[in-house]
N, C-alpha and C. Protein backbone atom coordinates (compact mmCIF):
# COMPACT_ATOMS: atom_id res chain seq x y z
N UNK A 1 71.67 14.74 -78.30
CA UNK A 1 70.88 14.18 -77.24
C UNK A 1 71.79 13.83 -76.06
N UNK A 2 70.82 13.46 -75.05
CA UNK A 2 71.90 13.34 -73.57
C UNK A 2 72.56 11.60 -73.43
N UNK A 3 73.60 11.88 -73.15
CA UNK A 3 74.69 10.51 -73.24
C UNK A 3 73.59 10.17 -71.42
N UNK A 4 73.20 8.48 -71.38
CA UNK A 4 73.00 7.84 -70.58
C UNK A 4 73.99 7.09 -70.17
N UNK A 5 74.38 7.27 -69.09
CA UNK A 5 75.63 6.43 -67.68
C UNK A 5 75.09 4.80 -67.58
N UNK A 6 76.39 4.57 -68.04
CA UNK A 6 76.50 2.86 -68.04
C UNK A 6 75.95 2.50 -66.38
N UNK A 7 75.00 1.46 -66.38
CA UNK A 7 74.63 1.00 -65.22
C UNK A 7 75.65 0.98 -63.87
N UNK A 8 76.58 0.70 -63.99
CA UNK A 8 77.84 0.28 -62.94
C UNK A 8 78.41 1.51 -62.65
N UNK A 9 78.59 2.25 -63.56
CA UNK A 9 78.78 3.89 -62.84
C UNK A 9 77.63 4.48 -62.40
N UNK A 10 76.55 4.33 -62.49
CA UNK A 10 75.50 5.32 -61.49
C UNK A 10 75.08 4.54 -60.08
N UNK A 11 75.82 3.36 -60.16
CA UNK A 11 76.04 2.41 -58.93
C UNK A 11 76.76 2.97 -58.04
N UNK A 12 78.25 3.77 -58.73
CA UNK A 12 78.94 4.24 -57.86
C UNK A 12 78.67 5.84 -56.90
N UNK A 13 77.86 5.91 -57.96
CA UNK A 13 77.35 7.32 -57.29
C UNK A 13 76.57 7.37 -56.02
N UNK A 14 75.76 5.98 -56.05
CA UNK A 14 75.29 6.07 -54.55
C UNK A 14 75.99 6.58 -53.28
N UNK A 15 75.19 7.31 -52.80
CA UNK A 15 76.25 7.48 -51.42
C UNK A 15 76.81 6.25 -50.68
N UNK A 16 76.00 4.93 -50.49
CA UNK A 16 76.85 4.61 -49.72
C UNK A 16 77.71 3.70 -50.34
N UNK A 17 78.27 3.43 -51.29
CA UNK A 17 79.17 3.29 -52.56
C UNK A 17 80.33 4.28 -52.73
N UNK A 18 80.86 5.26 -51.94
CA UNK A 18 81.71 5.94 -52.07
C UNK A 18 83.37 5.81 -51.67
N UNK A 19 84.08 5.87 -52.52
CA UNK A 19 85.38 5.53 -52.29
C UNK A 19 85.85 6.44 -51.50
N UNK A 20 86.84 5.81 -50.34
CA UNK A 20 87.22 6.07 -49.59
C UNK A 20 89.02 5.69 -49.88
N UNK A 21 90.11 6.63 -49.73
CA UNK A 21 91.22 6.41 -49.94
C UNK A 21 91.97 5.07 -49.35
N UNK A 22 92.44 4.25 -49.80
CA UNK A 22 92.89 3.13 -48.64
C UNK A 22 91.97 1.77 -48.40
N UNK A 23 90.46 2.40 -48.45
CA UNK A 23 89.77 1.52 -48.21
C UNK A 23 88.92 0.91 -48.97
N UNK A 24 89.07 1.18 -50.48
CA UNK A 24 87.87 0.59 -51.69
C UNK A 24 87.14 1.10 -51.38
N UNK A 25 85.66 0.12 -51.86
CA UNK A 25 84.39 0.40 -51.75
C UNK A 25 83.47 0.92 -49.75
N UNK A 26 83.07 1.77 -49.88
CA UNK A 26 82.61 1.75 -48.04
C UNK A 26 81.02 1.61 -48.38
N UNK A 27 80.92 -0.01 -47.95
CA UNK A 27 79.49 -0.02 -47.87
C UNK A 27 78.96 -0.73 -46.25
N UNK A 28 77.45 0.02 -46.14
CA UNK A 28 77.41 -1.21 -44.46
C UNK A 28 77.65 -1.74 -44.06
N UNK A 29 77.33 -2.18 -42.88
CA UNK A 29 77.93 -3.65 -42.49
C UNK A 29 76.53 -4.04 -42.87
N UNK A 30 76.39 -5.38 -42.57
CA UNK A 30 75.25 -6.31 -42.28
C UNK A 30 74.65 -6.00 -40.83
N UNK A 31 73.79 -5.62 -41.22
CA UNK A 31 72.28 -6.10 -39.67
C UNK A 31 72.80 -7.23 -39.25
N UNK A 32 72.68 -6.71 -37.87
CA UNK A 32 73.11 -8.79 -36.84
C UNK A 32 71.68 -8.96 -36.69
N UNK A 33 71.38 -10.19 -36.73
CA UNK A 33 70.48 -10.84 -36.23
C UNK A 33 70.25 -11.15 -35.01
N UNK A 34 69.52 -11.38 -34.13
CA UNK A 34 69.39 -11.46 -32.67
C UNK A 34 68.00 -12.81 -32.98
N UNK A 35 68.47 -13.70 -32.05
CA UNK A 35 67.03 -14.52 -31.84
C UNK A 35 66.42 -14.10 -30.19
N UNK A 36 65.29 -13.70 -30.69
CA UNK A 36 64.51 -13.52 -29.62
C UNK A 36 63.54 -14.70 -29.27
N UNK A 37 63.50 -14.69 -27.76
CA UNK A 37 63.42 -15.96 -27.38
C UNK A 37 61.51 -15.77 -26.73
N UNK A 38 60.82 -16.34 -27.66
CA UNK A 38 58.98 -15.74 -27.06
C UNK A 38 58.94 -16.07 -25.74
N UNK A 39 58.20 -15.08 -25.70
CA UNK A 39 57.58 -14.48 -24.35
C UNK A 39 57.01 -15.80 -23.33
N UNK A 40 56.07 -16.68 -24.18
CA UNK A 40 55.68 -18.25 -23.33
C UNK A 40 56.57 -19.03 -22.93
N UNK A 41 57.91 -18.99 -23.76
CA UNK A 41 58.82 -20.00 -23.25
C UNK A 41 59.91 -19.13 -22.00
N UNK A 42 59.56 -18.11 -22.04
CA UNK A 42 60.72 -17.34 -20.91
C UNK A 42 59.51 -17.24 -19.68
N UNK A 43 58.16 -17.58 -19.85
CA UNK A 43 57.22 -17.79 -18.76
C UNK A 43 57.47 -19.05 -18.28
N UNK A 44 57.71 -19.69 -19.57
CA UNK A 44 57.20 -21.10 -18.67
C UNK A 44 58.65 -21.20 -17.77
N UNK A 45 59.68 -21.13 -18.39
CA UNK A 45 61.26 -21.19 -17.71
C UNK A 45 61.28 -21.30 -16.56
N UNK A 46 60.83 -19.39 -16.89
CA UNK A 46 61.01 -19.07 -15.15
C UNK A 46 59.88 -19.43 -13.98
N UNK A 47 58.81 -20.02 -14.55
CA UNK A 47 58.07 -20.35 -13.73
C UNK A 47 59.27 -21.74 -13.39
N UNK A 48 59.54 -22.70 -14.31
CA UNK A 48 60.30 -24.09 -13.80
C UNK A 48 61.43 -23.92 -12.65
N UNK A 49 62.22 -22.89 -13.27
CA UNK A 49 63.33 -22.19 -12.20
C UNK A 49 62.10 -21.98 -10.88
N UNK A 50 61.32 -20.89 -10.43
CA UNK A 50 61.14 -21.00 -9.38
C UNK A 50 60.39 -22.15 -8.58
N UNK A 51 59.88 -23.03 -9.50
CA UNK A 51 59.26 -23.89 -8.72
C UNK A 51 60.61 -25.08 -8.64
N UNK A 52 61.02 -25.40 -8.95
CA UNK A 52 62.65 -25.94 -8.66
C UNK A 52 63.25 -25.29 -7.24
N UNK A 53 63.77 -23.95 -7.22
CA UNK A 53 64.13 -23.26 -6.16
C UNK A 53 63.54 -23.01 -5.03
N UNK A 54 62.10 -23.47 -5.22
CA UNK A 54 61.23 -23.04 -3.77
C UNK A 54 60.93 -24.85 -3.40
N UNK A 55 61.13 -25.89 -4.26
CA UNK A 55 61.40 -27.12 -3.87
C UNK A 55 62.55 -27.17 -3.25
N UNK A 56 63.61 -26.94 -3.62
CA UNK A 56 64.54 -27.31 -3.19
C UNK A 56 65.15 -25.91 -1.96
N UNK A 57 64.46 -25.27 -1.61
CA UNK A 57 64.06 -24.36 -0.09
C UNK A 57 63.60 -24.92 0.72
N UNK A 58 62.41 -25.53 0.05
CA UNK A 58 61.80 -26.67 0.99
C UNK A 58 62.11 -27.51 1.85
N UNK A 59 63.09 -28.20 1.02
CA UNK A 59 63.62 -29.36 1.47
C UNK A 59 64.76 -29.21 2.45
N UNK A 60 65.37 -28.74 1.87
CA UNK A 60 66.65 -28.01 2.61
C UNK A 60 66.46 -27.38 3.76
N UNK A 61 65.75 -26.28 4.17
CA UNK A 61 65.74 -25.94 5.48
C UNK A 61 64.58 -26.30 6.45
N UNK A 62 65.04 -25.98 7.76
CA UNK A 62 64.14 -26.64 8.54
C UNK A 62 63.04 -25.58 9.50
N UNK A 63 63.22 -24.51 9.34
CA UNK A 63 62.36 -22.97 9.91
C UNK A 63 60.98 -23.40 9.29
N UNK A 64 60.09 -23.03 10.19
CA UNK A 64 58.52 -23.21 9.11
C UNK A 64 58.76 -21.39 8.68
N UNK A 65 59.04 -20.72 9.34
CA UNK A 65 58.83 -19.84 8.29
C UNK A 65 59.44 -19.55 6.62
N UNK A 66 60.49 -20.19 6.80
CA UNK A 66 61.19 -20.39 5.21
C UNK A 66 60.75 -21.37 4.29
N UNK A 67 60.10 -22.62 5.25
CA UNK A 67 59.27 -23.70 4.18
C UNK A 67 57.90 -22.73 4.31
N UNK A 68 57.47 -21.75 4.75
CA UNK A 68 56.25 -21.32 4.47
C UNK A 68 56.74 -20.23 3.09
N UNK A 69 57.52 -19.56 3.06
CA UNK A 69 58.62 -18.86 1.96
C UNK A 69 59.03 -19.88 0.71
N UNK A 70 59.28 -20.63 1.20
CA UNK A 70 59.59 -21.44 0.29
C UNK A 70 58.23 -22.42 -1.10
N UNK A 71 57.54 -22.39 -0.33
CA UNK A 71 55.84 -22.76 -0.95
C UNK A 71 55.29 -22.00 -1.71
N UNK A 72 55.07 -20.75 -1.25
CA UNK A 72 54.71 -19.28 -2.03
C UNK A 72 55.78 -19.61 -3.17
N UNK A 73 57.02 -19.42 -3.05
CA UNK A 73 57.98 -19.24 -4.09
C UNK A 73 57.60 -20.71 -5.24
N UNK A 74 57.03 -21.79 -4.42
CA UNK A 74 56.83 -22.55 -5.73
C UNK A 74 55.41 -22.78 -6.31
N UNK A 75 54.60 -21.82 -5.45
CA UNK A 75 53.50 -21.15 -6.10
C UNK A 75 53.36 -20.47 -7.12
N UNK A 76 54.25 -19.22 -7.16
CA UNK A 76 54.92 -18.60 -8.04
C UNK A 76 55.10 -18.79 -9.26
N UNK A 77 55.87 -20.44 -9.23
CA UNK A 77 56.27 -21.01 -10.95
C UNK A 77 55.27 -21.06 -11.09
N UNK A 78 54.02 -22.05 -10.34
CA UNK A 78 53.03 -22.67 -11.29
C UNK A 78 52.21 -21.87 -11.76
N UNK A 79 51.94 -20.49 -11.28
CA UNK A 79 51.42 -19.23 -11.74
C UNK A 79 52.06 -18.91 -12.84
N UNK A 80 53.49 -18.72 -13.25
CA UNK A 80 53.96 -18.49 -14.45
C UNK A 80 53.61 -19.85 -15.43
N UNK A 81 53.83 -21.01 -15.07
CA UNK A 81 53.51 -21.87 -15.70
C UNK A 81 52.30 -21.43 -16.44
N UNK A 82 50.98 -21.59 -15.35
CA UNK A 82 49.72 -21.12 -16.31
C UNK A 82 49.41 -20.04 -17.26
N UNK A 83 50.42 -18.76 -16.68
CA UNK A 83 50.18 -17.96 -18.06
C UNK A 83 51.12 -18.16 -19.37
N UNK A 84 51.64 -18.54 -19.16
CA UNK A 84 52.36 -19.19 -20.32
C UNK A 84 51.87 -20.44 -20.91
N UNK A 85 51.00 -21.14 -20.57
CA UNK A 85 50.37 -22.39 -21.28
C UNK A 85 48.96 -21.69 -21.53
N UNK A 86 48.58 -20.35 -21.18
CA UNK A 86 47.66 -19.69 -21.68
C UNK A 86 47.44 -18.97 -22.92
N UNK A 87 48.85 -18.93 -23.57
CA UNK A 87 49.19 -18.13 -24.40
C UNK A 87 48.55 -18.93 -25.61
N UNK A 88 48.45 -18.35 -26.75
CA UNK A 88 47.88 -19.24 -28.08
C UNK A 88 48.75 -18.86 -29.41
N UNK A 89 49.52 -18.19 -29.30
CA UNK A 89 50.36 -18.09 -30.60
C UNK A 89 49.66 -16.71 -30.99
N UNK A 90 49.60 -16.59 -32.50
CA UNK A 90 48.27 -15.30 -32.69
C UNK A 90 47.12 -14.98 -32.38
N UNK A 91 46.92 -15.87 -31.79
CA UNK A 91 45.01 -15.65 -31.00
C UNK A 91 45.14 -15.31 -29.95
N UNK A 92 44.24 -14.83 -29.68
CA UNK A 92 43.82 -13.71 -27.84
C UNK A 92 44.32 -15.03 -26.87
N UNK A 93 44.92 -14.46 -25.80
CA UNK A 93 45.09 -15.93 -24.76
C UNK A 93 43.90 -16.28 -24.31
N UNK A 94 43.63 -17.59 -23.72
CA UNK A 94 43.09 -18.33 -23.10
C UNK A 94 42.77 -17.57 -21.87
N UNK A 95 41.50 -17.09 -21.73
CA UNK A 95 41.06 -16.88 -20.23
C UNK A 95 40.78 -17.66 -19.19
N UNK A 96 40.93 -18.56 -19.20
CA UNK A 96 40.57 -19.42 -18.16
C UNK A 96 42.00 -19.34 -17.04
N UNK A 97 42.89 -19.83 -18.01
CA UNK A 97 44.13 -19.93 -16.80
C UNK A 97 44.38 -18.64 -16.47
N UNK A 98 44.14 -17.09 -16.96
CA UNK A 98 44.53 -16.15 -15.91
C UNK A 98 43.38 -15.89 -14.92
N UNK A 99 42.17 -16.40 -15.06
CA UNK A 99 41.47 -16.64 -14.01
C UNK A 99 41.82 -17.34 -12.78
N UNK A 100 42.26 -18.49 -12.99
CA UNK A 100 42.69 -19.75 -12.12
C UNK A 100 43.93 -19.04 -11.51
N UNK A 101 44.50 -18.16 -12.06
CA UNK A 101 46.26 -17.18 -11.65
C UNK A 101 45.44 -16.28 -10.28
N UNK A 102 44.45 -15.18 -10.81
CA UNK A 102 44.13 -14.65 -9.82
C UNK A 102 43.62 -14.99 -8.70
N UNK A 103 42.54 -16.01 -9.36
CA UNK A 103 42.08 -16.94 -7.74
C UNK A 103 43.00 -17.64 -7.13
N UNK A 104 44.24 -18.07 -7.47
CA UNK A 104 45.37 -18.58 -6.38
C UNK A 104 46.08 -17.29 -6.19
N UNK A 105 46.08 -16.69 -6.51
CA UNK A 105 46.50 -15.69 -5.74
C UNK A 105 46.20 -15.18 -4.47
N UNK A 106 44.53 -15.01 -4.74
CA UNK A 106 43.84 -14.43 -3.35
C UNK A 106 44.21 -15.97 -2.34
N UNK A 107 43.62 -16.89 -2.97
CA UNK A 107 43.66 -18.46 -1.83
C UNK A 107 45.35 -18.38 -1.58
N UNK A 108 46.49 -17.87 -2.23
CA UNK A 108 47.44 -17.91 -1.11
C UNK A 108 48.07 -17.01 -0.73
N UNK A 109 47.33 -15.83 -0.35
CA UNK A 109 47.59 -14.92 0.50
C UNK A 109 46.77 -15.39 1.15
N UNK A 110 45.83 -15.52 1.54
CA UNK A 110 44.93 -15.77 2.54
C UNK A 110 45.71 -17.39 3.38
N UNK A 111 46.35 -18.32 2.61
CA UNK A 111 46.38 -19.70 3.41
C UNK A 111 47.94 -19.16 3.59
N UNK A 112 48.46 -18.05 3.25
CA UNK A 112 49.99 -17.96 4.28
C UNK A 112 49.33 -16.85 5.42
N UNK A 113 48.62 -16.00 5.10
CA UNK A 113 48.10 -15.36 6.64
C UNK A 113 47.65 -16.04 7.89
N UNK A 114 46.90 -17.27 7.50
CA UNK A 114 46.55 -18.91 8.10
C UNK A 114 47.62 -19.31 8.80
N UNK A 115 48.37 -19.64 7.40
CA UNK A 115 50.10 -20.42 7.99
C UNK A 115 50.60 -19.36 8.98
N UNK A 116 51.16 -18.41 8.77
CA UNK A 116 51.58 -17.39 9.78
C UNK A 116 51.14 -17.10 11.15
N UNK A 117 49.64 -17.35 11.08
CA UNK A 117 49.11 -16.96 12.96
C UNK A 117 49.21 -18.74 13.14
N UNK A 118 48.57 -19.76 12.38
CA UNK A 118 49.37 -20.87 13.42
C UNK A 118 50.76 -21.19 13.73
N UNK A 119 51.71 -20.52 12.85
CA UNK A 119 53.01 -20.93 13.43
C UNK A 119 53.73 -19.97 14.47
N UNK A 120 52.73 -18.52 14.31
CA UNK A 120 52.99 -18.03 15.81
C UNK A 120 52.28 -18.46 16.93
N UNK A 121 51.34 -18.97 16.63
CA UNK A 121 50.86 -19.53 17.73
C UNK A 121 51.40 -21.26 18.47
N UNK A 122 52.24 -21.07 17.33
CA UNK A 122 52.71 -22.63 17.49
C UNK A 122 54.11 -22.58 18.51
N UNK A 123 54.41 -21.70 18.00
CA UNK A 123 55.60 -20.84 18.97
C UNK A 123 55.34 -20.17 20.17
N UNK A 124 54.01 -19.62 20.70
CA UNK A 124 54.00 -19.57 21.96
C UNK A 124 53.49 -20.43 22.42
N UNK A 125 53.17 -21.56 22.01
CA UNK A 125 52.75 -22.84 22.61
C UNK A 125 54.41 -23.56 23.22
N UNK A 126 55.32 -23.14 22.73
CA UNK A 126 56.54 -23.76 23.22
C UNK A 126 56.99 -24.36 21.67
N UNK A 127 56.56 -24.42 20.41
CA UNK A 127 57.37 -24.48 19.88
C UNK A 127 57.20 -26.08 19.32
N UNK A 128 57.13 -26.58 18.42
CA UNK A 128 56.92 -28.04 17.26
C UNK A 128 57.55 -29.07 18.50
N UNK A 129 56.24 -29.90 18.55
CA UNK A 129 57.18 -31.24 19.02
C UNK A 129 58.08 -31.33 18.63
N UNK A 130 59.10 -32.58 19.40
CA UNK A 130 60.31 -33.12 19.23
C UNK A 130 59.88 -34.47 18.89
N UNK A 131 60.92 -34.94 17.27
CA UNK A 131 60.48 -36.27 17.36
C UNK A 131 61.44 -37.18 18.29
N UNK A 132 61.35 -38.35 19.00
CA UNK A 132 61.96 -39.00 19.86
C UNK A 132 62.28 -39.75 19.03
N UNK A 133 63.72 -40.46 18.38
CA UNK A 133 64.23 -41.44 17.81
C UNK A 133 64.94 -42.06 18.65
């Protein structure tokens, strides 16, 4: 009858179990792990980053057209904000807040087209009072 191979030798036969001169046993490395960081919390982030950065645009310069730049930009976060607090884990997102996303969208394109013809018009008027201190 046929002789059966001790467990630990048909181990070695695996391919990737093969001796290599110099080097023992050559088996894989290990899989790296990577943490991936969900999708809601890299929304909400970057919504915080830009509404941070278009505050502090704000403040900082004195052009209305860059504090009008600067507003949009912290429009921006709170738009990321909402789709990211829209999210639900395994369940379908929340429709409401990408509703509320698109309708500020249209309301601020439309209130910087606003902002834009009064501050050209504000400029051929001669241009923002001066405050007198």
């Amino acid at each position: 009858m046929g002789q059966v191979a001790h467990p630990r030798h048909r181990e070695r036969r695996h391919p990737r179990h093969r001796r290599h001169p110099g080097r023992g046993l050559c088996r894989r490395p290990s899989p790296r792990r990577y943490t991936v960081i969900p999708l809601q919390a890299l929304y909400g982030s970057a919504g915080v980053v830009l509404f941070v950065l278009g505050l502090w645009s704000f403040l900082v310069h004195a052009p209305l057209l860059r504090k009008l730049i600067a507003i949009n930009i912290m429009g921006s976060g709170v738009f990321h904000l909402l789709i990211a607090i829209a999210e639900r884990g395994t369940e379908p997102p929340d429709p409401v807040p990408h509703a509320l996303v698109l309708t500020g969208i249209v309301v601020a394109v439309s209130a910087t087209a606003l902002a834009l013809v009064f501050s050209r018009r504000l400029e051929d008027a001669g241009g923002p009072p001066e405050d007198e201190c």
